[in-house]
PDB file of N, CA and C in Angstrom:
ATOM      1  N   UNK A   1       0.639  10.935   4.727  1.00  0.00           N
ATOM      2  CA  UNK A   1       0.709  10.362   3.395  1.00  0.00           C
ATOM      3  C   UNK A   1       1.713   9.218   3.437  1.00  0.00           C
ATOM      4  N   UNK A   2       1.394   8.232   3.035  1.00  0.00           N
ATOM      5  CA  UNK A   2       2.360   7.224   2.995  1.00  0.00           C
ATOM      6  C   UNK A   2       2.779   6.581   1.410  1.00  0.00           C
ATOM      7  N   UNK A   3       4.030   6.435   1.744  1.00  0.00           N
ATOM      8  CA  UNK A   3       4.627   5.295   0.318  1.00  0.00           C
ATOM      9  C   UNK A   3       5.364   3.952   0.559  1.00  0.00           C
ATOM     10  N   UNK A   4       4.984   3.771  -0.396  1.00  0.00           N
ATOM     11  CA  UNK A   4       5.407   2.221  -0.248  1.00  0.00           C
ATOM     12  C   UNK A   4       6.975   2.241  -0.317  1.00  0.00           C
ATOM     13  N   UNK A   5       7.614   1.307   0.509  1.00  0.00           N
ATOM     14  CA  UNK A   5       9.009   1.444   0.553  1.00  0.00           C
ATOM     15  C   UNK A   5       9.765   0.410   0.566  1.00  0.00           C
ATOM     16  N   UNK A   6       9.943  -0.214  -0.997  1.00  0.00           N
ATOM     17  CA  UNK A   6       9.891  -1.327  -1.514  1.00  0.00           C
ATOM     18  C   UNK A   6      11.661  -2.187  -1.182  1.00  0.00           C
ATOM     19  N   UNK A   7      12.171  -0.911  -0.487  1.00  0.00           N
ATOM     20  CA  UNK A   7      13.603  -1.651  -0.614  1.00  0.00           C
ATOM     21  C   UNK A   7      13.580  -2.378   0.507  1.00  0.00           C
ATOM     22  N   UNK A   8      12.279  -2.476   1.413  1.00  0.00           N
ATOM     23  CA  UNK A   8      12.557  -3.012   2.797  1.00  0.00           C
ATOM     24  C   UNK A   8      11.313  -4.016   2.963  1.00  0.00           C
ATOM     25  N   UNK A   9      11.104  -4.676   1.773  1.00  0.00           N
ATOM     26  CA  UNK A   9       9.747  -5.687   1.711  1.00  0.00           C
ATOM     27  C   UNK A   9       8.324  -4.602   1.801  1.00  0.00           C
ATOM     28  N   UNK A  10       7.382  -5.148   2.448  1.00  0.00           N
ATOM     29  CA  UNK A  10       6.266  -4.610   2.819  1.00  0.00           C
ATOM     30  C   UNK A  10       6.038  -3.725   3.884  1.00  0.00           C
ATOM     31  N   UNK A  11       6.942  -2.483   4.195  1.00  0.00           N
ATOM     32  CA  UNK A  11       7.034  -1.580   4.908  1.00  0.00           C
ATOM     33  C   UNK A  11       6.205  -0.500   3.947  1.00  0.00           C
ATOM     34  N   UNK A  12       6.027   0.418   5.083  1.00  0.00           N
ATOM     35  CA  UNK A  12       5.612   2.131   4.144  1.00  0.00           C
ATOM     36  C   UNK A  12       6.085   3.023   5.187  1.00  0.00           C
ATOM     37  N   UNK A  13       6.402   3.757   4.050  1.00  0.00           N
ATOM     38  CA  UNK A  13       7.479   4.948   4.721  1.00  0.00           C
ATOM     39  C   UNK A  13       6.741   6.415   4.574  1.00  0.00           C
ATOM     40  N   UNK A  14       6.093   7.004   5.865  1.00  0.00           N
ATOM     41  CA  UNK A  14       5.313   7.979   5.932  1.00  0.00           C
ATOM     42  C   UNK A  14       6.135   9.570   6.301  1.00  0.00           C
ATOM     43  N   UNK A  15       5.381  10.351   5.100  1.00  0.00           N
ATOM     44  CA  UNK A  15       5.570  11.983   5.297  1.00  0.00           C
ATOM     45  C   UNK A  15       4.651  12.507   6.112  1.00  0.00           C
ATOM     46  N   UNK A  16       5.552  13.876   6.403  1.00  0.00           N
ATOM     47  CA  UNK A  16       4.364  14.946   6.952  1.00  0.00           C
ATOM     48  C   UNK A  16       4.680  16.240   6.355  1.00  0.00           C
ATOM     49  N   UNK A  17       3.503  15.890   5.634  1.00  0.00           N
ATOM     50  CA  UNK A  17       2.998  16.974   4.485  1.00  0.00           C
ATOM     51  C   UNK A  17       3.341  18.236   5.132  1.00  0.00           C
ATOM     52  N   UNK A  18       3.065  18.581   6.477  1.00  0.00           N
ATOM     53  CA  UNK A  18       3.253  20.108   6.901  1.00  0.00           C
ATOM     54  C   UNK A  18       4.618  20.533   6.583  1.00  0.00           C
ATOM     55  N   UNK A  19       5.879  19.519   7.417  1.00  0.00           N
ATOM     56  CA  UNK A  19       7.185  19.359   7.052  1.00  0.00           C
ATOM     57  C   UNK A  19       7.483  19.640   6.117  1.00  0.00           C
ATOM     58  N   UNK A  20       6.970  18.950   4.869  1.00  0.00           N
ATOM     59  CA  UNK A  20       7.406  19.030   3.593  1.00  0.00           C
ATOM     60  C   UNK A  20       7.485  20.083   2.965  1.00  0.00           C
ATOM     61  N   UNK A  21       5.888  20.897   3.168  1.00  0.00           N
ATOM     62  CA  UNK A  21       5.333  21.993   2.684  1.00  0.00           C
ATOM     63  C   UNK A  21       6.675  22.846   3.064  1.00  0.00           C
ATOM     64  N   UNK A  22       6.976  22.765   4.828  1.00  0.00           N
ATOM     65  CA  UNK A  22       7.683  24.042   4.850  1.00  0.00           C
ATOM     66  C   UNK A  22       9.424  24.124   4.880  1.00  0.00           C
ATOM     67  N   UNK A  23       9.603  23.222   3.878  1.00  0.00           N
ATOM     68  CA  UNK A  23      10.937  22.744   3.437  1.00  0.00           C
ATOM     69  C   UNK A  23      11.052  22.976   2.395  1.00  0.00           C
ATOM     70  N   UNK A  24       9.856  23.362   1.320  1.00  0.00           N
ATOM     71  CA  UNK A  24      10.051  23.420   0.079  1.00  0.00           C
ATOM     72  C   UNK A  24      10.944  24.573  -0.657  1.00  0.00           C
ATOM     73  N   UNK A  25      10.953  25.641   0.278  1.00  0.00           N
ATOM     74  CA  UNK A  25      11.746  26.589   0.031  1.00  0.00           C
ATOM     75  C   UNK A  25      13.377  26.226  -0.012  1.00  0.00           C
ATOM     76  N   UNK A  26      13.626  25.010   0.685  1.00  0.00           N
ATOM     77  CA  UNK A  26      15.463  24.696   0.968  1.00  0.00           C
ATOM     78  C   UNK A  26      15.320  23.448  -0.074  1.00  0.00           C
ATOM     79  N   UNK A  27      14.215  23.065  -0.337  1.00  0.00           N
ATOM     80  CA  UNK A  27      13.757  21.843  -1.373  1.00  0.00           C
ATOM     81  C   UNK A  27      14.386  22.558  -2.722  1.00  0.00           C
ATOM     82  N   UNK A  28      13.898  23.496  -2.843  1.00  0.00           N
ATOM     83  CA  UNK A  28      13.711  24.219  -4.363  1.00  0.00           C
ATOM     84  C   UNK A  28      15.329  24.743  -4.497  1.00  0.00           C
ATOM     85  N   UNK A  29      15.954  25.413  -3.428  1.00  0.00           N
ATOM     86  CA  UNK A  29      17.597  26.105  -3.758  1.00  0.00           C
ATOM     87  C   UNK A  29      18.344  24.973  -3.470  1.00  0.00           C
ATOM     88  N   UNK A  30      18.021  23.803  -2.837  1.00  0.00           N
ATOM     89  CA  UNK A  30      18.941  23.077  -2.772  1.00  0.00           C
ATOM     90  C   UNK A  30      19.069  22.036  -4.207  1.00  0.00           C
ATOM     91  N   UNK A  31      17.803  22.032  -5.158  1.00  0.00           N
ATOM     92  CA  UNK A  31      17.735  21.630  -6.775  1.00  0.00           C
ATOM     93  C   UNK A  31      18.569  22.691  -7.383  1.00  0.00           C
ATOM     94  N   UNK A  32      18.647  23.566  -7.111  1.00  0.00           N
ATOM     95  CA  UNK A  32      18.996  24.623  -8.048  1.00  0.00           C
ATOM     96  C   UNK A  32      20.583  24.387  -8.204  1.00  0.00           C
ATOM     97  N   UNK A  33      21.319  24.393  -6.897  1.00  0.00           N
ATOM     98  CA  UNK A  33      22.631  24.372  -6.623  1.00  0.00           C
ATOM     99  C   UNK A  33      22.839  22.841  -6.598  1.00  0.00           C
ATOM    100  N   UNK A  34      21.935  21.741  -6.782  1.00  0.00           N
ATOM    101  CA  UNK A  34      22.369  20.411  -7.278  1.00  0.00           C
ATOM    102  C   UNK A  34      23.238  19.954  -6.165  1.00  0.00           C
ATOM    103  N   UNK A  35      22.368  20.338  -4.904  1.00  0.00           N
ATOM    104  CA  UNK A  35      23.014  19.884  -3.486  1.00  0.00           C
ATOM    105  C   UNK A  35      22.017  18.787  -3.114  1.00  0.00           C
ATOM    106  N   UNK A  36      22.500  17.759  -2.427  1.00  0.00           N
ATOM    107  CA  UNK A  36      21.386  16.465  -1.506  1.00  0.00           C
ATOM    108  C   UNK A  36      20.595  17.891  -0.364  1.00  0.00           C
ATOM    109  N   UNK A  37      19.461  17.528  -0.028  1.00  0.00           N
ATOM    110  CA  UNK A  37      18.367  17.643   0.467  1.00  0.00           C
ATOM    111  C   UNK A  37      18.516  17.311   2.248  1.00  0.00           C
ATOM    112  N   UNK A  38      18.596  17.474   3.023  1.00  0.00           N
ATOM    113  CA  UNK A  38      19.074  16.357   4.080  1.00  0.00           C
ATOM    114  C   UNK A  38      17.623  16.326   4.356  1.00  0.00           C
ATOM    115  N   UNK A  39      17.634  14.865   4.983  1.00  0.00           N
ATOM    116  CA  UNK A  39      16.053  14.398   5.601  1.00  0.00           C
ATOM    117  C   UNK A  39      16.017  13.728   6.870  1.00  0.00           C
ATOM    118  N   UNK A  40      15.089  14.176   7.874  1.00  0.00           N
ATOM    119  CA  UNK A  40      15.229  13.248   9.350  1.00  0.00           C
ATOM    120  C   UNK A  40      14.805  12.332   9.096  1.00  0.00           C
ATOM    121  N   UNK A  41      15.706  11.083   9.774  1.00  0.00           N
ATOM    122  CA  UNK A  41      15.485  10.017  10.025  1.00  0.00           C
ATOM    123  C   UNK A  41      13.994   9.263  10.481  1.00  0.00           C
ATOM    124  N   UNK A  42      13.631   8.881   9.597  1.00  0.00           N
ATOM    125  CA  UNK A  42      12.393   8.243  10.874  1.00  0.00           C
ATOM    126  C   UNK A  42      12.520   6.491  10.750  1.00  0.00           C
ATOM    127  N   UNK A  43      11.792   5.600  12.162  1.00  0.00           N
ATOM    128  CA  UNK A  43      11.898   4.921  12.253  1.00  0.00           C
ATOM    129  C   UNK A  43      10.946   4.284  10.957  1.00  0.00           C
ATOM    130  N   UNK A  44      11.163   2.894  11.070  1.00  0.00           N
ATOM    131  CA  UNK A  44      10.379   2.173  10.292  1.00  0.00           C
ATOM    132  C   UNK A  44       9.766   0.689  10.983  1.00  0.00           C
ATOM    133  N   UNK A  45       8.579   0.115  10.288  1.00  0.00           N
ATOM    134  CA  UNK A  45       7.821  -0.856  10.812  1.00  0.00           C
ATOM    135  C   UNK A  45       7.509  -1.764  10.541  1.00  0.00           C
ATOM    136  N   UNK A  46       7.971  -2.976   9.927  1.00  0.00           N
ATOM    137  CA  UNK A  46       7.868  -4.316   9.499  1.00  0.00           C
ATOM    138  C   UNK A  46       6.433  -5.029   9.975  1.00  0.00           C
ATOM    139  N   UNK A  47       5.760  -5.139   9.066  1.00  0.00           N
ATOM    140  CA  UNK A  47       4.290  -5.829   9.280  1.00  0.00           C
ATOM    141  C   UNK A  47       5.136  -6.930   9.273  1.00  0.00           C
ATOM    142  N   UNK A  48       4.584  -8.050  10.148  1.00  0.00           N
ATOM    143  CA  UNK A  48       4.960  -9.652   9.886  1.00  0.00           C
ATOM    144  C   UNK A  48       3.802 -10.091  10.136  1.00  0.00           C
ATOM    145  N   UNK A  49       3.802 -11.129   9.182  1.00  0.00           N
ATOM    146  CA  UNK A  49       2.674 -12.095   9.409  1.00  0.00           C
ATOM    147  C   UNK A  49       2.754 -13.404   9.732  1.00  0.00           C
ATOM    148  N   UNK A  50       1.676 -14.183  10.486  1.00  0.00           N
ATOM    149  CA  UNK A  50       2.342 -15.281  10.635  1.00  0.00           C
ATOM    150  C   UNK A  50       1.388 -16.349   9.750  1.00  0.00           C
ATOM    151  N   UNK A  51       1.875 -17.617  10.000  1.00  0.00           N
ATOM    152  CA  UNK A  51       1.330 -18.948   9.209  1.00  0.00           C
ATOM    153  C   UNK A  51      -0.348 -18.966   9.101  1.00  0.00           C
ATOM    154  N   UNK A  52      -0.137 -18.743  10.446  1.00  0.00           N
ATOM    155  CA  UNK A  52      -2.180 -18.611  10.858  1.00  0.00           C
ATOM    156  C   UNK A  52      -2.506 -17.668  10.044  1.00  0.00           C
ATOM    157  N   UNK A  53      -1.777 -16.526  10.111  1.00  0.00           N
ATOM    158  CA  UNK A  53      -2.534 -14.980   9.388  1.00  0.00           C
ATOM    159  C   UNK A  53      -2.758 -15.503   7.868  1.00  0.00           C
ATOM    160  N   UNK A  54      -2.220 -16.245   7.445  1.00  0.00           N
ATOM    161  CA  UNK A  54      -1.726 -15.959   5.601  1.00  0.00           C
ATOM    162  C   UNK A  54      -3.062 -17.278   6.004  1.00  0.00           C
ATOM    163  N   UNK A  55      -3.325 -18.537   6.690  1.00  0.00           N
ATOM    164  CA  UNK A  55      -4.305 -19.375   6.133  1.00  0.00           C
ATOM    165  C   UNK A  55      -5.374 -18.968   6.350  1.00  0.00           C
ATOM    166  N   UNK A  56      -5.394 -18.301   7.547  1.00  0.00           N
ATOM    167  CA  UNK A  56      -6.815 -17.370   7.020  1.00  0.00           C
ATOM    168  C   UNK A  56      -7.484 -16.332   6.193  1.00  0.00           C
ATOM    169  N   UNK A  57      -6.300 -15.556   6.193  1.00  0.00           N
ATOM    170  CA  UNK A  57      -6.737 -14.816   4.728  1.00  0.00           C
ATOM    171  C   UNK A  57      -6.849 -15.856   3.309  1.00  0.00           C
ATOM    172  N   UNK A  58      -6.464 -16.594   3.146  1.00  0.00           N
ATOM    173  CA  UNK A  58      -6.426 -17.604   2.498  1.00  0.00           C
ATOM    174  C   UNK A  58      -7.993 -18.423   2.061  1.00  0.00           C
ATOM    175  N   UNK A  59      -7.784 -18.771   3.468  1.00  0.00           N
ATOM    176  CA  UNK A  59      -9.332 -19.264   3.674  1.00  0.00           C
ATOM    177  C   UNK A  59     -10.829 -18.220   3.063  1.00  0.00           C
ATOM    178  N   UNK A  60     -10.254 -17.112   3.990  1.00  0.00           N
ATOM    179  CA  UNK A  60     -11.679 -16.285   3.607  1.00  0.00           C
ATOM    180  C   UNK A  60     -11.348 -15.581   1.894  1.00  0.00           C
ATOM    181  N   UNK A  61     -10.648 -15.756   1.242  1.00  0.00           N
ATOM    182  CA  UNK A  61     -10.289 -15.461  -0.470  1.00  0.00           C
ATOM    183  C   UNK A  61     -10.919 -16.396  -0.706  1.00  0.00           C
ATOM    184  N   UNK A  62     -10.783 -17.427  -0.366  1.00  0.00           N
ATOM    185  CA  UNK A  62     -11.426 -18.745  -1.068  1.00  0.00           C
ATOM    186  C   UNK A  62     -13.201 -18.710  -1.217  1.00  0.00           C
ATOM    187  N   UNK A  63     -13.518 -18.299   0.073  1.00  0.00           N
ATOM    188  CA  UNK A  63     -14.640 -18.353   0.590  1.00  0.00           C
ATOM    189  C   UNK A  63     -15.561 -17.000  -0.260  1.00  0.00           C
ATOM    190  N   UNK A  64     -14.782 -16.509  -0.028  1.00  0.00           N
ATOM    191  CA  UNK A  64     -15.241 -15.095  -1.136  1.00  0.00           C
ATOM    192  C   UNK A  64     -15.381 -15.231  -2.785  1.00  0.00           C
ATOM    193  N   UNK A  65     -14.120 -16.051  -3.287  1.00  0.00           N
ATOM    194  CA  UNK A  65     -13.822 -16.657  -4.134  1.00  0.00           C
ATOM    195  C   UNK A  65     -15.140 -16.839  -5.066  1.00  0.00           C
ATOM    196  N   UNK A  66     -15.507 -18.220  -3.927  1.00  0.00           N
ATOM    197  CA  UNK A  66     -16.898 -19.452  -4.474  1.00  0.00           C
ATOM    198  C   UNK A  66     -18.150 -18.570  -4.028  1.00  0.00           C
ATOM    199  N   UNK A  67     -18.163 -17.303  -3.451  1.00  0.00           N
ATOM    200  CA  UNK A  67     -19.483 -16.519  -3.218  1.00  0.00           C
ATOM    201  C   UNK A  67     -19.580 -15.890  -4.546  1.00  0.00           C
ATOM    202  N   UNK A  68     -18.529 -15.222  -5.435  1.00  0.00           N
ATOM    203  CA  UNK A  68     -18.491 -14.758  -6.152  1.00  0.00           C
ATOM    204  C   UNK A  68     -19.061 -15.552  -7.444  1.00  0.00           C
ATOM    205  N   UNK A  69     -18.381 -16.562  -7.590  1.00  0.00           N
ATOM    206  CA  UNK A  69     -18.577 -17.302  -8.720  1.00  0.00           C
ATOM    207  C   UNK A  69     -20.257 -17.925  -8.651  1.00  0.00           C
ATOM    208  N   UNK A  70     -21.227 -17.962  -7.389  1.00  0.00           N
ATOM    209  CA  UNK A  70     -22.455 -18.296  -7.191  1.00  0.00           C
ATOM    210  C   UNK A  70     -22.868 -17.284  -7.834  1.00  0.00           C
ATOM    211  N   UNK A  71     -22.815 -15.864  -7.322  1.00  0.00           N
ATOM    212  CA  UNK A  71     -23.745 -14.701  -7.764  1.00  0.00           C
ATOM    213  C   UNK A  71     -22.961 -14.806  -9.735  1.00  0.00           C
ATOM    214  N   UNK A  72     -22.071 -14.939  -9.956  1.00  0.00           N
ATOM    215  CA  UNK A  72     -21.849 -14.625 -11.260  1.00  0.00           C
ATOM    216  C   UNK A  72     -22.723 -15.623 -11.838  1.00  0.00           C
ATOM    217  N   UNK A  73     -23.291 -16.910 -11.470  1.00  0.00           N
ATOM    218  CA  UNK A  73     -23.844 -17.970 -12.156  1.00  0.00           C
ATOM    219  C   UNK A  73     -25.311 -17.609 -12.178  1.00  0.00           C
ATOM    220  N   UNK A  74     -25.409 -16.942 -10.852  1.00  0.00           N
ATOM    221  CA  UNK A  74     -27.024 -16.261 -10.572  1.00  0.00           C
ATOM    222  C   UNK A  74     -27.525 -15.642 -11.983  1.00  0.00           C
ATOM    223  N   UNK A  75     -26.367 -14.362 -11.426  1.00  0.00           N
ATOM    224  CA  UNK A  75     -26.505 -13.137 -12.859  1.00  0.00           C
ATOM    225  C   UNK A  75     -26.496 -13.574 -14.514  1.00  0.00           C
ATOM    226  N   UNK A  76     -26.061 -14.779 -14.570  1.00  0.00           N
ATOM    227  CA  UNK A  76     -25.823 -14.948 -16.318  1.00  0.00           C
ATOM    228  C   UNK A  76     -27.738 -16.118 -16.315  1.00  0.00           C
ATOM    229  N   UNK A  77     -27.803 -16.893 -15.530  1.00  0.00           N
ATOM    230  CA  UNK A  77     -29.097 -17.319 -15.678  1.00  0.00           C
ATOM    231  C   UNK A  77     -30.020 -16.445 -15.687  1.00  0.00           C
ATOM    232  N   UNK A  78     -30.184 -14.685 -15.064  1.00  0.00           N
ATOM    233  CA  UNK A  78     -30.967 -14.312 -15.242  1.00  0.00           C
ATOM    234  C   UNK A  78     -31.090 -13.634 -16.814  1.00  0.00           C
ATOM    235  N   UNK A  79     -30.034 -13.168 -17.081  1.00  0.00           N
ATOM    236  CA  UNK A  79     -29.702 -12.622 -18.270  1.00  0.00           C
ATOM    237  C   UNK A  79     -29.395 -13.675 -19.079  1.00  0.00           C
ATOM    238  N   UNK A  80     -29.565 -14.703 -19.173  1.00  0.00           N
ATOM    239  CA  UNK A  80     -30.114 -15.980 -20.093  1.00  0.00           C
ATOM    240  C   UNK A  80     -28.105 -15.985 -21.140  1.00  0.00           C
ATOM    241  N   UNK A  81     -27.501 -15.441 -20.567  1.00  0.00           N
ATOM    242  CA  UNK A  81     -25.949 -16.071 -20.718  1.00  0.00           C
ATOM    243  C   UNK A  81     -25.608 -17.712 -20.695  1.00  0.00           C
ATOM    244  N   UNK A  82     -24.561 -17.879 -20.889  1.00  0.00           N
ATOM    245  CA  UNK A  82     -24.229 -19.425 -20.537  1.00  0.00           C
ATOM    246  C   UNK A  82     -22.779 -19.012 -19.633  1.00  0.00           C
TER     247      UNK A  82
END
């Protein structure tokens, strides 16, 4: 399961549900007694993108863009829209 882990840009910061599951018992007394939780460390992974990456995604939005706006012009001529 992953979350987004906004304090570090466009990273995600992934659980394991099994872990979790079987922590919930020190999860639950450690709320009770209003103690921190301790959690292992895990690494983390910085997507980077580069100049090329962003103009091509760029490119093909665009391209998708003006496909879109054809079929929307299709669809209102058939259905006699303006």
């Amino acid at each position: 399961m992953a979350h987004r882990d906004r304090s570090t840009g466009h990273a995600f910061m992934y659980v394991d549900i099994k872990e979790l599951l079987q922590q919930t018992a020190t999860i639950k007394k450690a709320a009770e007694n209003q103690e921190p939780v301790a959690a292992p460390s895990h690494s983390s992974h910085r997507f980077g993108t580069t100049a090329e990456q962003v103009q091509g995604n760029l490119e093909r939005l665009q391209s998708l863009h003006h496909k879109l706006h054809a079929m929307l012009e299709e669809l209102n001529k058939i259905t006699g829209k303006k």
